[in-house]
N, C-alpha and C. Protein backbone atom coordinates (compact mmCIF):
# COMPACT_ATOMS: atom_id res chain seq x y z
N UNK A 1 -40.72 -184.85 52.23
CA UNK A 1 -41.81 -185.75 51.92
C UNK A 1 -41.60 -187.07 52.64
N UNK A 2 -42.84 -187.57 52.72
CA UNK A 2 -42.86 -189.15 54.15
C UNK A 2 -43.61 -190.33 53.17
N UNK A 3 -42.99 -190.79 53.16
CA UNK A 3 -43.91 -192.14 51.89
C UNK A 3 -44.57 -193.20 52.83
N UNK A 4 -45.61 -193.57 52.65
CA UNK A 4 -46.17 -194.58 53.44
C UNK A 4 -46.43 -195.35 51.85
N UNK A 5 -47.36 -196.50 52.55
CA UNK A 5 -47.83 -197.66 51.23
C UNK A 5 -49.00 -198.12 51.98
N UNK A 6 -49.56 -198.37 51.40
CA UNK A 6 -51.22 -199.05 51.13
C UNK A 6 -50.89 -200.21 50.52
N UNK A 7 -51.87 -201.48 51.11
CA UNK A 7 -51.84 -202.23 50.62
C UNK A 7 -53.42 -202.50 50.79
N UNK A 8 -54.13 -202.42 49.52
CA UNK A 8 -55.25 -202.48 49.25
C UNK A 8 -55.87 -203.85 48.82
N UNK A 9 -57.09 -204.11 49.19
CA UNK A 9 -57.88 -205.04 49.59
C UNK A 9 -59.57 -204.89 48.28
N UNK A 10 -59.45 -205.06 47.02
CA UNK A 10 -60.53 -204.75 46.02
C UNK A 10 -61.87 -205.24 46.25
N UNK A 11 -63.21 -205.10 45.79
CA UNK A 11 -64.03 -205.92 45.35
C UNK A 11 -63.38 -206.88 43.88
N UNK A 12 -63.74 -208.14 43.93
CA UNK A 12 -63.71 -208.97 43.17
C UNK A 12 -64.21 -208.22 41.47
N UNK A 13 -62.66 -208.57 40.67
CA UNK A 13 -62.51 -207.77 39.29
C UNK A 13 -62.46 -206.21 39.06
N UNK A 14 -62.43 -205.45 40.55
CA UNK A 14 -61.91 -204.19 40.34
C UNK A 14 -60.50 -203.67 40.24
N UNK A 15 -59.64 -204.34 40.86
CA UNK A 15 -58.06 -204.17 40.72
C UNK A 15 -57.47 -203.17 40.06
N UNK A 16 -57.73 -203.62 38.40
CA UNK A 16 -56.76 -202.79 37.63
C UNK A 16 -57.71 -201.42 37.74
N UNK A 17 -58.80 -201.57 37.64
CA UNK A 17 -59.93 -200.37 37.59
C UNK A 17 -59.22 -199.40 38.95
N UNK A 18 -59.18 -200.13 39.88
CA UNK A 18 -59.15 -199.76 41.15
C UNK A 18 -57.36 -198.68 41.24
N UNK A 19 -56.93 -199.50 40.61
CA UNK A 19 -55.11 -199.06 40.73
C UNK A 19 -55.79 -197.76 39.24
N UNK A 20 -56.29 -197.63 38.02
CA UNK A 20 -56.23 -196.66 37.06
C UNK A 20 -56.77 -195.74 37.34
N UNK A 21 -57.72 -195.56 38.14
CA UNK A 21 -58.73 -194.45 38.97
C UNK A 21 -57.72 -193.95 39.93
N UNK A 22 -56.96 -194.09 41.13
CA UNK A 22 -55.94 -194.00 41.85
C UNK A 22 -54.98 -193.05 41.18
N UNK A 23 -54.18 -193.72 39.71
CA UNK A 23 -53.17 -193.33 39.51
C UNK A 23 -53.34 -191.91 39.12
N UNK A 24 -54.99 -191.91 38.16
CA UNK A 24 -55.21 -191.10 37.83
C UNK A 24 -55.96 -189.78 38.51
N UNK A 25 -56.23 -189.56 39.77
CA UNK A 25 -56.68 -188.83 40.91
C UNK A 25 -56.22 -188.67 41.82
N UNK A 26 -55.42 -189.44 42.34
CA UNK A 26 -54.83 -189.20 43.86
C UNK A 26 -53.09 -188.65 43.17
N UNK A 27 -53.20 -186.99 43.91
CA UNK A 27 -51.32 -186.59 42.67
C UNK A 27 -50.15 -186.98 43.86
N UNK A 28 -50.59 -187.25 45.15
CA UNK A 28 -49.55 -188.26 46.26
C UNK A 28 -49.14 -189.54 45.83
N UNK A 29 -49.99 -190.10 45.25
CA UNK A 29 -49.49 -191.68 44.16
C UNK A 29 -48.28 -191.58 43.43
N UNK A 30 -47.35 -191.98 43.89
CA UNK A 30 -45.84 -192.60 43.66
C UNK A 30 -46.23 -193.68 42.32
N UNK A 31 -46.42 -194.74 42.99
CA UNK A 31 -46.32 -195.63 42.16
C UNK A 31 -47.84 -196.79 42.84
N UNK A 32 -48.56 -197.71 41.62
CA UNK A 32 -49.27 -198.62 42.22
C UNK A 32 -48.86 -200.28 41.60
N UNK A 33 -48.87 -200.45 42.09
CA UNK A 33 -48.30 -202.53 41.59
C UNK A 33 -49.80 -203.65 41.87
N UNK A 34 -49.57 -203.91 41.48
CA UNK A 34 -50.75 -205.41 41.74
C UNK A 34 -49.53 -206.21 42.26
N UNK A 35 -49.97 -206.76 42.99
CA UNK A 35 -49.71 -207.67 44.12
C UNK A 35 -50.58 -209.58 43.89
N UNK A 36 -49.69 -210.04 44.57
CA UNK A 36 -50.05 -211.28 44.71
C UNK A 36 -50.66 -211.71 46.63
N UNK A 37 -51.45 -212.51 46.80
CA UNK A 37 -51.68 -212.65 48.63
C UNK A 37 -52.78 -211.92 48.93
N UNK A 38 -52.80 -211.77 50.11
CA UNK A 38 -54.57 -211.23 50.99
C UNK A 38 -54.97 -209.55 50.58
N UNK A 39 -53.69 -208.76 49.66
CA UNK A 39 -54.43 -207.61 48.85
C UNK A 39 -54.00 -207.82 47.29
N UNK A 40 -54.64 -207.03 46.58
CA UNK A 40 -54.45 -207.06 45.41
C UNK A 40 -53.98 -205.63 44.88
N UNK A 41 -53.42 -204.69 45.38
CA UNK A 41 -52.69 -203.26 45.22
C UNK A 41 -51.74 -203.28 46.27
N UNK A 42 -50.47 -202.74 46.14
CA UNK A 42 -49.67 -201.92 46.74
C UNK A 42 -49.59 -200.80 46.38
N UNK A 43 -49.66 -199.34 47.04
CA UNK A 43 -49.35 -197.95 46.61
C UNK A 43 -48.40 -197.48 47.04
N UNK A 44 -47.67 -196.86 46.42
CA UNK A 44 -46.76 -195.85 47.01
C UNK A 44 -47.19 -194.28 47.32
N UNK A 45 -47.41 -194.06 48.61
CA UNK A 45 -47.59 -192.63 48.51
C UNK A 45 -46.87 -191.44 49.01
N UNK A 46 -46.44 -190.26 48.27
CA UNK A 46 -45.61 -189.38 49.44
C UNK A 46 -46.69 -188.16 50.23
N UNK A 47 -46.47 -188.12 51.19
CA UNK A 47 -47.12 -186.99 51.80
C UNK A 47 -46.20 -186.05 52.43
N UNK A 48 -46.74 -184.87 52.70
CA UNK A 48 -46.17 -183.45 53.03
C UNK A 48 -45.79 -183.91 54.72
N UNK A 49 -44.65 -183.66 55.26
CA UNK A 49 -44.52 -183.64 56.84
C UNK A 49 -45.79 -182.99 57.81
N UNK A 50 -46.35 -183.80 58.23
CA UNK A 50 -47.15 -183.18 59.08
C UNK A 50 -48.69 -183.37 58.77
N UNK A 51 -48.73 -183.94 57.81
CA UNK A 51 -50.07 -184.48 57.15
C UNK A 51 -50.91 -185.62 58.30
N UNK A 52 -51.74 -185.46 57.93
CA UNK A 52 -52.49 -186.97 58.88
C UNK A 52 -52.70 -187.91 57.89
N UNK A 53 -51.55 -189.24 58.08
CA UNK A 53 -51.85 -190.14 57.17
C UNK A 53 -52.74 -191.09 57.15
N UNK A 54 -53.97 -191.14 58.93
CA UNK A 54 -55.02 -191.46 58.55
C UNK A 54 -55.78 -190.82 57.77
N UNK A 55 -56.07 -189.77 58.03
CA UNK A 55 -57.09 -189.04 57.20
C UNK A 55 -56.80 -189.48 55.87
N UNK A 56 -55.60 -189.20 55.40
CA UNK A 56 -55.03 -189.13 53.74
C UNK A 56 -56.11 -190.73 53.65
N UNK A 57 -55.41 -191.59 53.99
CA UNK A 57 -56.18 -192.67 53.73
C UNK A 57 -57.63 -193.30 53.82
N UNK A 58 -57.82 -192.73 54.94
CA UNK A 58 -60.15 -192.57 54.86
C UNK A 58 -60.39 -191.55 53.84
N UNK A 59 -59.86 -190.89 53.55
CA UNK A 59 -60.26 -189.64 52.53
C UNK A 59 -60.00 -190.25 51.16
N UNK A 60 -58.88 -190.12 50.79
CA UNK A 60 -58.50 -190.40 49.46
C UNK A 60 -58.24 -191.85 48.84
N UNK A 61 -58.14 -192.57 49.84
CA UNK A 61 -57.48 -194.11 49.38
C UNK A 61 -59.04 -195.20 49.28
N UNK A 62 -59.76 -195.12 50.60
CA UNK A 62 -60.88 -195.82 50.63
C UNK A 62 -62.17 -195.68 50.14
N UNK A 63 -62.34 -194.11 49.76
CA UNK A 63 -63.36 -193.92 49.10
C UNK A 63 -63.23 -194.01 47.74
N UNK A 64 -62.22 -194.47 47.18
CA UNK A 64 -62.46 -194.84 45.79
C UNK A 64 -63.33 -195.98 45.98
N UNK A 65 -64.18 -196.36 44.83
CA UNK A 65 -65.50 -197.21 44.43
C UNK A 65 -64.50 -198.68 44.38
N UNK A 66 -64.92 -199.96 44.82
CA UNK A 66 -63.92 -201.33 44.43
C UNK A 66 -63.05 -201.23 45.82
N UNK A 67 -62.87 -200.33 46.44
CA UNK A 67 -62.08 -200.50 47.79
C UNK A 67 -62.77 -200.96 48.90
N UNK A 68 -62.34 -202.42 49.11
CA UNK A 68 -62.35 -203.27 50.21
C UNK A 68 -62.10 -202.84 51.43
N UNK A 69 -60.78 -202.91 51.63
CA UNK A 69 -60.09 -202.73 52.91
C UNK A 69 -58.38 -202.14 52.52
N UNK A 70 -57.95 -202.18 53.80
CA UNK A 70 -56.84 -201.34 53.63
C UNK A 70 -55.59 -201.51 54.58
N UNK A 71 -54.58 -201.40 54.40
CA UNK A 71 -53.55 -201.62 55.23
C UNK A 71 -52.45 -200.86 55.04
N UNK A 72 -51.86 -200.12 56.02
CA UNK A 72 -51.06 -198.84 55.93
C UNK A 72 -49.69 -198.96 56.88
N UNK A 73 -48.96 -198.87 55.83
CA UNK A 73 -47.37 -198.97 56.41
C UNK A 73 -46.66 -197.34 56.73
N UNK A 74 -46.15 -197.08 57.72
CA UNK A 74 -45.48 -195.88 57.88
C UNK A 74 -44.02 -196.07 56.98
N UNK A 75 -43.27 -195.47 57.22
CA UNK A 75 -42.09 -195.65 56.58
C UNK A 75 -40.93 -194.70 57.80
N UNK A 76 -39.50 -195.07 57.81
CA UNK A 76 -39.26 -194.19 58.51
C UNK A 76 -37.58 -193.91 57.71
N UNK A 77 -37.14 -194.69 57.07
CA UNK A 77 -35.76 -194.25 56.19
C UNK A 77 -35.94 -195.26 55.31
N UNK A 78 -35.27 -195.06 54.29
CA UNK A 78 -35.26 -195.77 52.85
C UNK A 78 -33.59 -195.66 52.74
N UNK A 79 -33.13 -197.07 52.17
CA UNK A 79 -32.02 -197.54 51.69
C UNK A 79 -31.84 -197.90 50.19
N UNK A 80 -30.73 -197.54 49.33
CA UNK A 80 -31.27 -198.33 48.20
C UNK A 80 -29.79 -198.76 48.09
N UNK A 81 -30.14 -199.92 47.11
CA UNK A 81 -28.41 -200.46 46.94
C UNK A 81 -27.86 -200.58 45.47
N UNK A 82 -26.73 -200.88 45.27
CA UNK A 82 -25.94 -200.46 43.85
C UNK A 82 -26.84 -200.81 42.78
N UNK A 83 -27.02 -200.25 41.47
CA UNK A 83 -27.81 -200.65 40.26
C UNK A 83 -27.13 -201.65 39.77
N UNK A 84 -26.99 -202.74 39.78
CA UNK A 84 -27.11 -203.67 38.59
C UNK A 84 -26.27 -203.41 37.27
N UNK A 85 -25.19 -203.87 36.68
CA UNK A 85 -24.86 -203.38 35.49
C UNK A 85 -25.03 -204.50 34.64
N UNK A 86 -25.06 -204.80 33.40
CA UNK A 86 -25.00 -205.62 32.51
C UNK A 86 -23.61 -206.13 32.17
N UNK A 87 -22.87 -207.18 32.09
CA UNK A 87 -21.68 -207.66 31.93
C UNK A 87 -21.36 -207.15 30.34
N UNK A 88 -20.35 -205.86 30.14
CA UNK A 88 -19.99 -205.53 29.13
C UNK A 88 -18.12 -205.16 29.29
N UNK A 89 -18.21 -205.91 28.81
CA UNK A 89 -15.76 -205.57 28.55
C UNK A 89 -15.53 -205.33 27.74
C-alpha cells in the first residue's frame, strides 16, 4: 500500500461535514484532521500499488459536495521515531 494526503480546500462551514462524509465513504481514508492555513482538511489515504492517484482524487476526493480545491502529496518512505514514555521508577 502507497499513502498519499490531500490537503483539502472546503466551501465556507463545510469542513467537519466535509471530513464526516469522507470518513464515512471513501474505505482508502486512513485518517482525516482539520487543519489550520490555506486548507481546512488533511487526509490520509492508502492506495493499492499501481492505482492512479489522480484519478483516486478527481473521482473520490473532489466530488464530495463542500470540496473546494485540492492538493496532493505523493509519499515515498515513512519514518517513525521512539514512542514517548511517561516518567515512571
Amino acid at each position: 500500500m502507497r499513502a498519499i494526503f490531500v490537503m483539502i480546500k472546503c466551501d465556507m462551514g463545510q469542513a467537519y461535514r466535509v471530513a464526516r462524509e469522507m470518513a464515512d465513504t471513501i474505505e482508502e481514508l486512513s485518517e482525516m484532521h482539520s487543519i489550520s492555513g490555506q486548507y481546512d482538511l488533511l487526509g490520509k489515504f492508502y492506495l493499492e500499488p499501481g492505482r492512479d492517484i489522480g484519478l483516486f482524487v478527481v473521482e473520490k476526493v473532489q466530488t464530495v459536495a463542500g470540496v473546494k480545491d485540492t492538493y496532493t502529496l505523493q509519499t515515498f518512505n515513512a519514518f517513525t521515531g521512539a514512542v514517548p514514555t511517561t516518567g515512571t521508577a
